[in-house]
PDB file of N, CA and C in Angstrom:
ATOM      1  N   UNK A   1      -1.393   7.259 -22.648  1.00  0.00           N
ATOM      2  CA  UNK A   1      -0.323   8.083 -23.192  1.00  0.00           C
ATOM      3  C   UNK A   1      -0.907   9.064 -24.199  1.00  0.00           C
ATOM      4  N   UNK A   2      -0.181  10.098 -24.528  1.00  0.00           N
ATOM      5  CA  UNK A   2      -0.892  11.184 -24.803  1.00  0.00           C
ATOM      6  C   UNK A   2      -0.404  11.061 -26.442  1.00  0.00           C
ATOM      7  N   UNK A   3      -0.748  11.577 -27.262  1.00  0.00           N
ATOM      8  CA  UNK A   3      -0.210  12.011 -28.668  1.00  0.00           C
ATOM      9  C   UNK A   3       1.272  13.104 -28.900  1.00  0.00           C
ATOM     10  N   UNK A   4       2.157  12.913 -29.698  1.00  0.00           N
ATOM     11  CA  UNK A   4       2.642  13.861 -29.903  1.00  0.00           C
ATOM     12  C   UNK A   4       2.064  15.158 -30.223  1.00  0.00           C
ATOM     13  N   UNK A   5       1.019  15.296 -30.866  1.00  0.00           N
ATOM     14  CA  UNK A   5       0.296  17.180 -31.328  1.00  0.00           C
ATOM     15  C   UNK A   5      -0.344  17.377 -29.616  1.00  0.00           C
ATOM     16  N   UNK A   6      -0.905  16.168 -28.317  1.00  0.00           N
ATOM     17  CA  UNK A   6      -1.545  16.413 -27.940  1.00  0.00           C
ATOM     18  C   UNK A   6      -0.518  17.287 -26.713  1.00  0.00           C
ATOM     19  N   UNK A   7       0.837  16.958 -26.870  1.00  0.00           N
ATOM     20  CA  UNK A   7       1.393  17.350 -25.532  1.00  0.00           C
ATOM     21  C   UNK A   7       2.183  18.606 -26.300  1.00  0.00           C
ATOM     22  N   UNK A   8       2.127  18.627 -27.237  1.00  0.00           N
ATOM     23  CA  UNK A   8       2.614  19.992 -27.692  1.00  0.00           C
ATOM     24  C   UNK A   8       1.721  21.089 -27.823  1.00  0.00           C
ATOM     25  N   UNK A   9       0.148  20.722 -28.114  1.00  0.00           N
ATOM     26  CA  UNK A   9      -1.063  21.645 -27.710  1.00  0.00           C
ATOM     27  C   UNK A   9      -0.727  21.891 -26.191  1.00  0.00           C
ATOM     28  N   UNK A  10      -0.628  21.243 -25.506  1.00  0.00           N
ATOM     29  CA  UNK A  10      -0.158  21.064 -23.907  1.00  0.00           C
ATOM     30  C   UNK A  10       0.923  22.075 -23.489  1.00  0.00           C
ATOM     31  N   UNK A  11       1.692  22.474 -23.889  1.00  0.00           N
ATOM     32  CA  UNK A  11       2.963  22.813 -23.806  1.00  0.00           C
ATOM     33  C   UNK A  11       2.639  24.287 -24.314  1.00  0.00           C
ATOM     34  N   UNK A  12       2.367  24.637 -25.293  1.00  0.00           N
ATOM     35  CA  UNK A  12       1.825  25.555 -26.171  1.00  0.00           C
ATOM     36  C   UNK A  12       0.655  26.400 -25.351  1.00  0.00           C
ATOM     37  N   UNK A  13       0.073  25.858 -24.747  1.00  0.00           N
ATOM     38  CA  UNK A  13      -1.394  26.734 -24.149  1.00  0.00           C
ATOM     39  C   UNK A  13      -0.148  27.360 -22.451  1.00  0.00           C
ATOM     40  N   UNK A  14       0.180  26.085 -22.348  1.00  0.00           N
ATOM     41  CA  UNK A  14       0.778  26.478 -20.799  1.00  0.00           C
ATOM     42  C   UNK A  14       1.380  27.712 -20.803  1.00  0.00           C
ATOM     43  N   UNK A  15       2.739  28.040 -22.339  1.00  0.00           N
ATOM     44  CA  UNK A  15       3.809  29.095 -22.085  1.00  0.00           C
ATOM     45  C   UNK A  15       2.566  29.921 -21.754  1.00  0.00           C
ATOM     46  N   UNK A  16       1.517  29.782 -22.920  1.00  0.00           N
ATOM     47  CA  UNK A  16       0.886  31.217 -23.821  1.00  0.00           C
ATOM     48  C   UNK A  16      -0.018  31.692 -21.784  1.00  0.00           C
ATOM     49  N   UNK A  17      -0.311  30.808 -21.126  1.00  0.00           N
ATOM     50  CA  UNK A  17      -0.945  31.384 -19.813  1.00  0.00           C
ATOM     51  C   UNK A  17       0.117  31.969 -18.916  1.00  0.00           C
ATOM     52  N   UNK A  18       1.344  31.307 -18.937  1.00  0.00           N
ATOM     53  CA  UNK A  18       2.507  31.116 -17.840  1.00  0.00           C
ATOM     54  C   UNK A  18       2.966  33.188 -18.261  1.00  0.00           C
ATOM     55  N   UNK A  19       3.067  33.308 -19.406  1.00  0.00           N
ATOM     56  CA  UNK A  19       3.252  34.570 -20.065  1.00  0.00           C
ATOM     57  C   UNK A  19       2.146  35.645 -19.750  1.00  0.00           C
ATOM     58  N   UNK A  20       1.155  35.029 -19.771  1.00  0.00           N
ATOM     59  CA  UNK A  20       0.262  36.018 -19.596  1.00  0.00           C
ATOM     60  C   UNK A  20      -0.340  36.522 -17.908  1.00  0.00           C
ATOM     61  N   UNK A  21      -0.168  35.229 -17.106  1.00  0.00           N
ATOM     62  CA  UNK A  21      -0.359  34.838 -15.911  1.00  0.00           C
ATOM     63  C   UNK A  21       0.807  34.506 -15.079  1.00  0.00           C
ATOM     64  N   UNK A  22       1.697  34.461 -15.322  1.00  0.00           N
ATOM     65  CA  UNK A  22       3.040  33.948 -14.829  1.00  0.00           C
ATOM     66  C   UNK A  22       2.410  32.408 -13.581  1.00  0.00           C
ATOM     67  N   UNK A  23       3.520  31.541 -13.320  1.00  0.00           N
ATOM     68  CA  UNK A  23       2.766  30.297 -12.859  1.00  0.00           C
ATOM     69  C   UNK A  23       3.280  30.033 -11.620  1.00  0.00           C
ATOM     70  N   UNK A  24       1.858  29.443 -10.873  1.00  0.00           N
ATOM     71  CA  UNK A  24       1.808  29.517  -9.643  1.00  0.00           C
ATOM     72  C   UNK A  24       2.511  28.080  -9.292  1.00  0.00           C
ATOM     73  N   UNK A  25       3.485  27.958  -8.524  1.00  0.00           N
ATOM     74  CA  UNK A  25       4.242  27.111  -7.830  1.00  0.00           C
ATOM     75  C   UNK A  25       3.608  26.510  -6.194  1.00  0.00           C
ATOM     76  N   UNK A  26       3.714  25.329  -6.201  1.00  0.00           N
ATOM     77  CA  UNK A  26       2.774  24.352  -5.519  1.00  0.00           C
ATOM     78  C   UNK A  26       4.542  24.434  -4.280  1.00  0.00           C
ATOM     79  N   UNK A  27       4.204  25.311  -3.059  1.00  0.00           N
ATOM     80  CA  UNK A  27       5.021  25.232  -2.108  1.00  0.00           C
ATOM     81  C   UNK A  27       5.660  24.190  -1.025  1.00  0.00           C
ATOM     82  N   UNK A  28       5.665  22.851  -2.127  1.00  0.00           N
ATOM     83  CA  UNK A  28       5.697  22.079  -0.981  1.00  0.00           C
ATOM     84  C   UNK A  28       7.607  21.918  -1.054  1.00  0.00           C
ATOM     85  N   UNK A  29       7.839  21.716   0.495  1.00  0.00           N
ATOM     86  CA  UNK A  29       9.329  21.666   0.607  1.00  0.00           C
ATOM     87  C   UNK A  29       9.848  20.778  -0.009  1.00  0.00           C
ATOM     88  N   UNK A  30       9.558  19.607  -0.440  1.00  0.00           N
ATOM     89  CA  UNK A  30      10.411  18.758  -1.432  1.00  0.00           C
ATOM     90  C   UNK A  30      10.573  19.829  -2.994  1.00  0.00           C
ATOM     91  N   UNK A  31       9.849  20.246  -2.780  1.00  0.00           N
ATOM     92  CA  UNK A  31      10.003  21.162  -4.462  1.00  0.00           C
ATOM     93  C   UNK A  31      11.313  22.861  -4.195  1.00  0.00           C
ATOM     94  N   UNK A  32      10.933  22.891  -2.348  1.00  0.00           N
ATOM     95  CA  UNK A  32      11.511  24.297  -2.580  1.00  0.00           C
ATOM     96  C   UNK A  32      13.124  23.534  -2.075  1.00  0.00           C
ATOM     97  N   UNK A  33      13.161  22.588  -1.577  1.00  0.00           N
ATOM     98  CA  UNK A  33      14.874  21.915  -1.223  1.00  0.00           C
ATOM     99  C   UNK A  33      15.292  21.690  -2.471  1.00  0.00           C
ATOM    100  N   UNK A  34      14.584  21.692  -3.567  1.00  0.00           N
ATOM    101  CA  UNK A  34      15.042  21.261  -4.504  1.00  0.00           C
ATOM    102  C   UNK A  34      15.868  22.115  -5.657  1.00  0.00           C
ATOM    103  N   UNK A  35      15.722  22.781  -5.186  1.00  0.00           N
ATOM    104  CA  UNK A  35      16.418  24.503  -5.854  1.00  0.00           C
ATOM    105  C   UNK A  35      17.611  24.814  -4.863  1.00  0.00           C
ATOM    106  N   UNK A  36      17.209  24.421  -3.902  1.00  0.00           N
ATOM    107  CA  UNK A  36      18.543  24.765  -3.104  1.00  0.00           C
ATOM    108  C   UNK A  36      20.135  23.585  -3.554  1.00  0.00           C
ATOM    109  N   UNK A  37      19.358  22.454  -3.720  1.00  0.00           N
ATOM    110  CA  UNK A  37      20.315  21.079  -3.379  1.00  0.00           C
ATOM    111  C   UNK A  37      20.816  21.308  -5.269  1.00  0.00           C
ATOM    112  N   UNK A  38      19.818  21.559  -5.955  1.00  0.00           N
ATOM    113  CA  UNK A  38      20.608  21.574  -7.465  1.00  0.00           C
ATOM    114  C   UNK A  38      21.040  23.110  -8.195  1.00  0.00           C
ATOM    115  N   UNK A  39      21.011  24.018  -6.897  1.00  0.00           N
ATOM    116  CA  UNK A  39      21.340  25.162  -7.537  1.00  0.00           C
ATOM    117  C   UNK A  39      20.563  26.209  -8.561  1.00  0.00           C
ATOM    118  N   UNK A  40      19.475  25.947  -8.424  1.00  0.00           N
ATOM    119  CA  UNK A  40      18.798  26.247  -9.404  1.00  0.00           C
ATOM    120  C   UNK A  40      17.952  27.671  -8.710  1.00  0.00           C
ATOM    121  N   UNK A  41      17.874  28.662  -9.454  1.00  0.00           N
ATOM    122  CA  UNK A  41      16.951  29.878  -9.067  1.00  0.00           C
ATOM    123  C   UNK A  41      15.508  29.397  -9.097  1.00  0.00           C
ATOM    124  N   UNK A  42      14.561  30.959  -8.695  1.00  0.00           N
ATOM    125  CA  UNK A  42      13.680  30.547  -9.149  1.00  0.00           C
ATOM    126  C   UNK A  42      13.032  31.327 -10.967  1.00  0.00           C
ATOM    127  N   UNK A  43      14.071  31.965 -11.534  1.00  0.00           N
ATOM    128  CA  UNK A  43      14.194  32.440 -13.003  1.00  0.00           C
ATOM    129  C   UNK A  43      14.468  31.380 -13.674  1.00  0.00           C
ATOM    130  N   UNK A  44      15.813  30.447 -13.129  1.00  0.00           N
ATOM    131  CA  UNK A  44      16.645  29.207 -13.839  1.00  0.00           C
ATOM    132  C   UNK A  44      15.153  28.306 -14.303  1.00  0.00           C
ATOM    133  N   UNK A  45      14.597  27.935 -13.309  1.00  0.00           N
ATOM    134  CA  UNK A  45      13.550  27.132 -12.774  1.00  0.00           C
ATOM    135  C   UNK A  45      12.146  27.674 -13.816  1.00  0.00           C
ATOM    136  N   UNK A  46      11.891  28.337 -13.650  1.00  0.00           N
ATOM    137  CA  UNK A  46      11.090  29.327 -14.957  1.00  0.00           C
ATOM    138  C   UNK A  46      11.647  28.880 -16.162  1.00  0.00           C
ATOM    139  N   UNK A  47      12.882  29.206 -16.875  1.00  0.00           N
ATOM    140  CA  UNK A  47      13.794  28.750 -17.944  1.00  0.00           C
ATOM    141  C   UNK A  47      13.352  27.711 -18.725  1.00  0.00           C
ATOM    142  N   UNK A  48      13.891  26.495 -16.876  1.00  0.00           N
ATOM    143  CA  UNK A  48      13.689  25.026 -17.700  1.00  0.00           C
ATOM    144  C   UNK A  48      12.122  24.817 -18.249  1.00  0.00           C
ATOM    145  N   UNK A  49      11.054  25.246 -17.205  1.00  0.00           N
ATOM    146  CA  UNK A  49       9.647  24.851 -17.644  1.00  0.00           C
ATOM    147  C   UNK A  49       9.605  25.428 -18.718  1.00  0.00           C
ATOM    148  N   UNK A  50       9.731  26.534 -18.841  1.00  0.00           N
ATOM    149  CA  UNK A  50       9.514  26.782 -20.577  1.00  0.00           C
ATOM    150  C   UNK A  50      10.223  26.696 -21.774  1.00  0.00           C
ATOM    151  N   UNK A  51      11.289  25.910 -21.398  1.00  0.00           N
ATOM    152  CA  UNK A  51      11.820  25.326 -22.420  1.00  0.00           C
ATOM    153  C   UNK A  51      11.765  23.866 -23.086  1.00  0.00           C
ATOM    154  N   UNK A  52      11.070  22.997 -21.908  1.00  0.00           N
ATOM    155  CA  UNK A  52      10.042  21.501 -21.896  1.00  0.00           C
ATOM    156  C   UNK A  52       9.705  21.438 -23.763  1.00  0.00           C
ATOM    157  N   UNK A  53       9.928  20.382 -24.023  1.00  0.00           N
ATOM    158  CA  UNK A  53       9.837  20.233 -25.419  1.00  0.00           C
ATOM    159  C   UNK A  53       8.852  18.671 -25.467  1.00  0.00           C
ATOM    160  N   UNK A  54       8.464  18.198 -25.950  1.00  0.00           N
ATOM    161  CA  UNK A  54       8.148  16.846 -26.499  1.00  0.00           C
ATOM    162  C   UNK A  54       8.290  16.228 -26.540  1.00  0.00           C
ATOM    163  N   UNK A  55       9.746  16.159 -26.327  1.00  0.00           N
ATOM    164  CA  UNK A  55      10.621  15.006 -26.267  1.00  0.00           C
ATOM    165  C   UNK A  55      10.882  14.302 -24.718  1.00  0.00           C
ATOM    166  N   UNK A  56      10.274  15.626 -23.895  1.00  0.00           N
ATOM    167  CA  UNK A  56      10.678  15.202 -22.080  1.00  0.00           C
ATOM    168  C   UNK A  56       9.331  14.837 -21.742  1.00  0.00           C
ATOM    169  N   UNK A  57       8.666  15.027 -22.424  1.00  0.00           N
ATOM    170  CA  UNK A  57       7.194  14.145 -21.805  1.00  0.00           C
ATOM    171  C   UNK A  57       7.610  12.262 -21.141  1.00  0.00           C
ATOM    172  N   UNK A  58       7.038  12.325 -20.277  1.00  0.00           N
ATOM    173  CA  UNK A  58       7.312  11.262 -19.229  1.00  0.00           C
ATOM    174  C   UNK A  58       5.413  10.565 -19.637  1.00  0.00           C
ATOM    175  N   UNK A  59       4.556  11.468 -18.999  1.00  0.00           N
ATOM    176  CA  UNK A  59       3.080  10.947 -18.838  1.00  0.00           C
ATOM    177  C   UNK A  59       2.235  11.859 -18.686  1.00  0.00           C
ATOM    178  N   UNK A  60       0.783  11.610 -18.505  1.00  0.00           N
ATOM    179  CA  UNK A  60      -0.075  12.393 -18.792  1.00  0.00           C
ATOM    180  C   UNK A  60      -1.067  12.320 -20.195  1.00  0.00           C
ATOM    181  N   UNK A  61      -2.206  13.087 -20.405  1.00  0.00           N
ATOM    182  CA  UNK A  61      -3.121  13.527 -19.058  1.00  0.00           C
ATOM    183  C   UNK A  61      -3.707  12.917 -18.228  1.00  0.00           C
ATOM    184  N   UNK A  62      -3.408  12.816 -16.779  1.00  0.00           N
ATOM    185  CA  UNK A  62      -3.369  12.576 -15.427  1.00  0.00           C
ATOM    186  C   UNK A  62      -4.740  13.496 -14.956  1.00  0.00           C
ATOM    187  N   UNK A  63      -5.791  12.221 -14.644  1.00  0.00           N
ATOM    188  CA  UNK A  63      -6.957  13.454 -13.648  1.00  0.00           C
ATOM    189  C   UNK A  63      -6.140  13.569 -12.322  1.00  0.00           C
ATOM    190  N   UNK A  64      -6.550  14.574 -11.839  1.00  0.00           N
ATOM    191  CA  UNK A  64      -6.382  15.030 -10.174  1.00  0.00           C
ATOM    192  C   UNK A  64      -7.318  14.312  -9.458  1.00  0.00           C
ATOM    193  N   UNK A  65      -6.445  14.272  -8.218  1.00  0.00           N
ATOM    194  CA  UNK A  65      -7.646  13.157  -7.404  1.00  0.00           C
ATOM    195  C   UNK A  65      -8.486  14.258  -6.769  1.00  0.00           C
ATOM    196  N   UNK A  66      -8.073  15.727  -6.353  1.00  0.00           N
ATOM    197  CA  UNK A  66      -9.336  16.845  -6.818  1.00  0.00           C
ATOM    198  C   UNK A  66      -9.426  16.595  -7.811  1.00  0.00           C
ATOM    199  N   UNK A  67     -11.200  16.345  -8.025  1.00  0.00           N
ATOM    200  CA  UNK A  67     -12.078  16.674  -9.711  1.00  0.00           C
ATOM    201  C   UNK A  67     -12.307  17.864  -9.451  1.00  0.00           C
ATOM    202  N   UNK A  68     -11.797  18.923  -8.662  1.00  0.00           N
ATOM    203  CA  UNK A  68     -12.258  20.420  -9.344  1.00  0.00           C
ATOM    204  C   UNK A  68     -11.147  21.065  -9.806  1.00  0.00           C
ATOM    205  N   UNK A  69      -9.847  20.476  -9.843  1.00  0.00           N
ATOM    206  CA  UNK A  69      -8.520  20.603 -10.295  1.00  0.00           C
ATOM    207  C   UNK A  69      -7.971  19.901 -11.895  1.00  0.00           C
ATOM    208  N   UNK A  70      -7.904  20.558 -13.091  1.00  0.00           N
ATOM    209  CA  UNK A  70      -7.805  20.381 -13.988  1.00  0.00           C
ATOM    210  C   UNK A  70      -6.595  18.853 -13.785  1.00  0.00           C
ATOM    211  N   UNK A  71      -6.457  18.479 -15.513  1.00  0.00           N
ATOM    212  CA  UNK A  71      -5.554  17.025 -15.489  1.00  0.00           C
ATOM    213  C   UNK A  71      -4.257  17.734 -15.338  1.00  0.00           C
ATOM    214  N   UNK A  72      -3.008  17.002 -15.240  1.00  0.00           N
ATOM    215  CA  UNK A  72      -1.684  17.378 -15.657  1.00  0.00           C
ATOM    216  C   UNK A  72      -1.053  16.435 -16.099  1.00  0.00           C
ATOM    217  N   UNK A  73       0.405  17.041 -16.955  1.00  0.00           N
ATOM    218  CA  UNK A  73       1.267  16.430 -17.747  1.00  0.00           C
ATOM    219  C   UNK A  73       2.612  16.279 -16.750  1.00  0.00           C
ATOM    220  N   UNK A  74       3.305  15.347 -16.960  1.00  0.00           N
ATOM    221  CA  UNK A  74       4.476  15.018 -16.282  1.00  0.00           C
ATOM    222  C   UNK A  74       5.660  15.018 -17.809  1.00  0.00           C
ATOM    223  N   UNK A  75       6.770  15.567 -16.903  1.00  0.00           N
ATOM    224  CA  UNK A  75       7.982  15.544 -17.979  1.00  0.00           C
ATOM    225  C   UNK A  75       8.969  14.987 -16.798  1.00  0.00           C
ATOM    226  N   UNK A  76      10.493  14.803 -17.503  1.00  0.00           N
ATOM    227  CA  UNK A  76      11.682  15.215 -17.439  1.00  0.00           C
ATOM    228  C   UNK A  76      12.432  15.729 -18.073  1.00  0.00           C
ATOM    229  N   UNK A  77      13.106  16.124 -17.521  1.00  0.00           N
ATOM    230  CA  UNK A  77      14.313  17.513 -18.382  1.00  0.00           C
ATOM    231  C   UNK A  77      15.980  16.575 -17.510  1.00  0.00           C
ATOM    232  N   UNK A  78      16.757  17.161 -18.079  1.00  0.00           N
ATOM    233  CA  UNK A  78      18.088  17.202 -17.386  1.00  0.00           C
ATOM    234  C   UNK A  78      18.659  18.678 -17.340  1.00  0.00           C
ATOM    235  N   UNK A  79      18.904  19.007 -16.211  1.00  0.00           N
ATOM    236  CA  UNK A  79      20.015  20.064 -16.335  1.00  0.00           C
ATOM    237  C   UNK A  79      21.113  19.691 -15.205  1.00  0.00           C
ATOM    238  N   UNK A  80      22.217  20.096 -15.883  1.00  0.00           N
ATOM    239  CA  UNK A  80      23.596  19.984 -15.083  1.00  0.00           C
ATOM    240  C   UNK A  80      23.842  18.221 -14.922  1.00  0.00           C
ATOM    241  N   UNK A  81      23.445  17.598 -15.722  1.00  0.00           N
ATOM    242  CA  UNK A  81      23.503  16.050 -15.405  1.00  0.00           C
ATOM    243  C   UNK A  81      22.469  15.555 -14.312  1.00  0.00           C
ATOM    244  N   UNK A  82      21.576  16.259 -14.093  1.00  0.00           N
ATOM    245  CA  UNK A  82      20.524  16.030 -12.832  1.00  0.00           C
ATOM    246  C   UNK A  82      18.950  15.774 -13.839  1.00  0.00           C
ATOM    247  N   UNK A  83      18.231  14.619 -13.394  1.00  0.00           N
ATOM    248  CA  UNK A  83      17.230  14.203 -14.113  1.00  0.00           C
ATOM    249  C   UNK A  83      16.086  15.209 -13.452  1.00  0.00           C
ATOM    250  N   UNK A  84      15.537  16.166 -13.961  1.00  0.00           N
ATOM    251  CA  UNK A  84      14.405  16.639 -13.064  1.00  0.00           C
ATOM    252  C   UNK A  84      12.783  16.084 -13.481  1.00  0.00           C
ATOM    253  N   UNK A  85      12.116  16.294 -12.238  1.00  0.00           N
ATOM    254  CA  UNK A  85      10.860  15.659 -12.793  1.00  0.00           C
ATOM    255  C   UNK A  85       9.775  17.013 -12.421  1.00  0.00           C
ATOM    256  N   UNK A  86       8.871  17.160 -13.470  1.00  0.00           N
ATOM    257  CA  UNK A  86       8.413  17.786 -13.745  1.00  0.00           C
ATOM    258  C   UNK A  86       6.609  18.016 -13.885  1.00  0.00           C
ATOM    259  N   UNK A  87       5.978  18.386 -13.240  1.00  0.00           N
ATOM    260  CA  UNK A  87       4.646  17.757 -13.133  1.00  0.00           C
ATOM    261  C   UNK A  87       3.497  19.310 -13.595  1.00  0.00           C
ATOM    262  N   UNK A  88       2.860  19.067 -14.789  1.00  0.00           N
ATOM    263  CA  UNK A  88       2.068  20.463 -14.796  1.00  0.00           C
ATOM    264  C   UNK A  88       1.032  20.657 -15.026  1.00  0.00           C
ATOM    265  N   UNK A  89       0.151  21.558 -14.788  1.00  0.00           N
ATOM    266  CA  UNK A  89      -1.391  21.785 -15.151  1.00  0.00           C
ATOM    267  C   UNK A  89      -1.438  23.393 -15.755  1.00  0.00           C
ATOM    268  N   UNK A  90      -2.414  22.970 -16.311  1.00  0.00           N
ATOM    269  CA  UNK A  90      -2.817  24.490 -17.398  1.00  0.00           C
ATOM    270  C   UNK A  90      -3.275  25.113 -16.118  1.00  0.00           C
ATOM    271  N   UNK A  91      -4.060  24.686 -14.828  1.00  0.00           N
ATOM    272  CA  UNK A  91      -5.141  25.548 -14.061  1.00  0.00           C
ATOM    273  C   UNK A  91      -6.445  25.806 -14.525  1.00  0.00           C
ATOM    274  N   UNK A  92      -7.035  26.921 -13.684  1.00  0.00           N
ATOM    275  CA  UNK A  92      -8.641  27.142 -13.989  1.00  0.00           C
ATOM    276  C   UNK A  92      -8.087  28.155 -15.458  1.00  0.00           C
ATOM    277  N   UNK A  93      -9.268  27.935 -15.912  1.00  0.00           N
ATOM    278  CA  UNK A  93      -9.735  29.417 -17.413  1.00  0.00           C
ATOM    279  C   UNK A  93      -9.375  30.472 -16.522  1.00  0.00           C
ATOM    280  N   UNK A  94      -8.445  31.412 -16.964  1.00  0.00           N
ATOM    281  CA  UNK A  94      -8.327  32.798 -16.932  1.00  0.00           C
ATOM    282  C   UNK A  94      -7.468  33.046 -15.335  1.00  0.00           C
ATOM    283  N   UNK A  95      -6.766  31.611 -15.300  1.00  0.00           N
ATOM    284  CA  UNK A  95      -6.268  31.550 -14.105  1.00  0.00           C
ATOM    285  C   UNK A  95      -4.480  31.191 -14.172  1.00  0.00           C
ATOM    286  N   UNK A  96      -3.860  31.529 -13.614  1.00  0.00           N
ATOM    287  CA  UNK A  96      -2.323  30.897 -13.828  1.00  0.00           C
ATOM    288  C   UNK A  96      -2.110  29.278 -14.183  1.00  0.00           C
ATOM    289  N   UNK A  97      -1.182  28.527 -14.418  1.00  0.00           N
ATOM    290  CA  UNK A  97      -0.762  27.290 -14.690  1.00  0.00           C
ATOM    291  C   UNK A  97       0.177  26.482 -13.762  1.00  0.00           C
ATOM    292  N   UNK A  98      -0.204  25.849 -13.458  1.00  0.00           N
ATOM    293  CA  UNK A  98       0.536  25.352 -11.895  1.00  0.00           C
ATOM    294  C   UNK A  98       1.555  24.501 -12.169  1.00  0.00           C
ATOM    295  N   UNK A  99       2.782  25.085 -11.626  1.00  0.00           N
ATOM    296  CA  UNK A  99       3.820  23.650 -11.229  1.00  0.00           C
ATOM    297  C   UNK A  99       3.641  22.919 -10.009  1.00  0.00           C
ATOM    298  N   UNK A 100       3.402  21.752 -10.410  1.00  0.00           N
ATOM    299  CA  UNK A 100       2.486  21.145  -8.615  1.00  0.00           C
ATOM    300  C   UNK A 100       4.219  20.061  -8.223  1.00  0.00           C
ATOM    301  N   UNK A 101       5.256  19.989  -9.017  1.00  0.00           N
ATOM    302  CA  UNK A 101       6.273  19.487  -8.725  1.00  0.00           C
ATOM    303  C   UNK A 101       7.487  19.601  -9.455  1.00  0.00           C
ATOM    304  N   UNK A 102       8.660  19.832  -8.972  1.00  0.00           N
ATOM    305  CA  UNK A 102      10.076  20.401  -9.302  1.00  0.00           C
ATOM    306  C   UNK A 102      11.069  19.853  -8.990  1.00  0.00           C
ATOM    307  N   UNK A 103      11.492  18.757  -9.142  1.00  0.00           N
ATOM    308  CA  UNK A 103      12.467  17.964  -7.890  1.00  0.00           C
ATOM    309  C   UNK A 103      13.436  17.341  -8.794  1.00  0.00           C
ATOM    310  N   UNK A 104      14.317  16.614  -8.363  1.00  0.00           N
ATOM    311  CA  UNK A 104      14.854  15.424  -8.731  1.00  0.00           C
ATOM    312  C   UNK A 104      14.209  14.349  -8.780  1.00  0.00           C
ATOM    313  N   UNK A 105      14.422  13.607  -9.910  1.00  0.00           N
ATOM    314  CA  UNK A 105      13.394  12.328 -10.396  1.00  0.00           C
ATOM    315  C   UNK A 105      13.739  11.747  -8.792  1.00  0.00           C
ATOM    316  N   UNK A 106      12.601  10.814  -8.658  1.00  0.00           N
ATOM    317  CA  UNK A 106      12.525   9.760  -7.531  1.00  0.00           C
ATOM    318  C   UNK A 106      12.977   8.340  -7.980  1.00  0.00           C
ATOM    319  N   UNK A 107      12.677   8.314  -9.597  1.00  0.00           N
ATOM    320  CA  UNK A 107      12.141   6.958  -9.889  1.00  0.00           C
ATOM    321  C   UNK A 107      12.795   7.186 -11.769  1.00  0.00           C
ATOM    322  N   UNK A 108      13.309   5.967 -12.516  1.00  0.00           N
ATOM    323  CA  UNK A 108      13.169   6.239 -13.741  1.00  0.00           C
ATOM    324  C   UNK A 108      12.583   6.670 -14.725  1.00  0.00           C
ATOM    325  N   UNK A 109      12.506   7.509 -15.441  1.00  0.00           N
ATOM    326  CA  UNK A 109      11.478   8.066 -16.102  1.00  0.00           C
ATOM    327  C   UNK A 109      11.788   7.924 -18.131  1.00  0.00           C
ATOM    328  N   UNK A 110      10.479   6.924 -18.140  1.00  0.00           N
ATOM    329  CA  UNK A 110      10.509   6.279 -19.421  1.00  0.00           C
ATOM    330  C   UNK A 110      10.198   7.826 -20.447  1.00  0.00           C
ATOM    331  N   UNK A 111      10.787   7.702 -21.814  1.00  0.00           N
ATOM    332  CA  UNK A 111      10.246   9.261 -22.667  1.00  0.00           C
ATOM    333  C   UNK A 111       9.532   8.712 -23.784  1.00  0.00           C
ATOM    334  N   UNK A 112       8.126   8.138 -23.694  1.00  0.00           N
ATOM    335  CA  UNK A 112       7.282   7.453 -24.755  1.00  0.00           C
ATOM    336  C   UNK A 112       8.063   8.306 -26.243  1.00  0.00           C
ATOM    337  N   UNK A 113       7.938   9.286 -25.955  1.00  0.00           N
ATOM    338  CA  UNK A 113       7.308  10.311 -27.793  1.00  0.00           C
ATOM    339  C   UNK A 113       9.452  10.780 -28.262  1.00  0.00           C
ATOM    340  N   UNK A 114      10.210   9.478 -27.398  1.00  0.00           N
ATOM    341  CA  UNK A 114      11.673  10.325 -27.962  1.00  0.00           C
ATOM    342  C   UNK A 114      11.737   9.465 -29.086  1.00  0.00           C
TER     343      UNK A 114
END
């Protein structure tokens, strides 16, 4: 489990790339049904990730089972009464920040740092 300063350094580097790089979205159809089934754009969807606070940290830092693929952080958020789960990586240096998942939780999701 990660530190509170460590997932807010986390959070903090992501906007500052996501802003500068805007962030690359991991196309898999469980992530793109998932905008359809909760209504959600893909601006809305932008919104929630950068509004992820500290408090929705779920887990992480998570290595990739690619080792040439940086770690990621997992959250949940709620919007509209819907638990979303949330999965992210900073990416390469000088490269965008990946949402590798967007969905509706599968599974309960404990919030260590609430």
């Amino acid at each position: 489990m990660a530190l509170r300063d460590d997932v807010q350094t986390f959070l903090n580097e992501f906007r500052v790339k996501a802003r500068t790089f805007g962030i690359d979205y991991y196309p898999r159809k469980k992530n793109t049904d998932a905008l359809l089934q909760l209504g959600i754009t893909a601006n809305i969807r932008e919104e929630i990730i950068m509004k992820l606070e500290v408090r929705d940290y779920y887990r992480g830092p998570t290595e990739d089972i690619d080792p040439k693929r940086p770690e990621f952080y997992e959250f949940g958020t709620n919007h509209n009464g819907q638990v979303i789960y949330v999965k992210l990586s900073l990416g390469k240096f000088g490269k965008s920040p990946h949402c590798m998942s967007f969905h509706k939780s599968e599974a309960v999701i404990d919030y260590p740092l609430r």
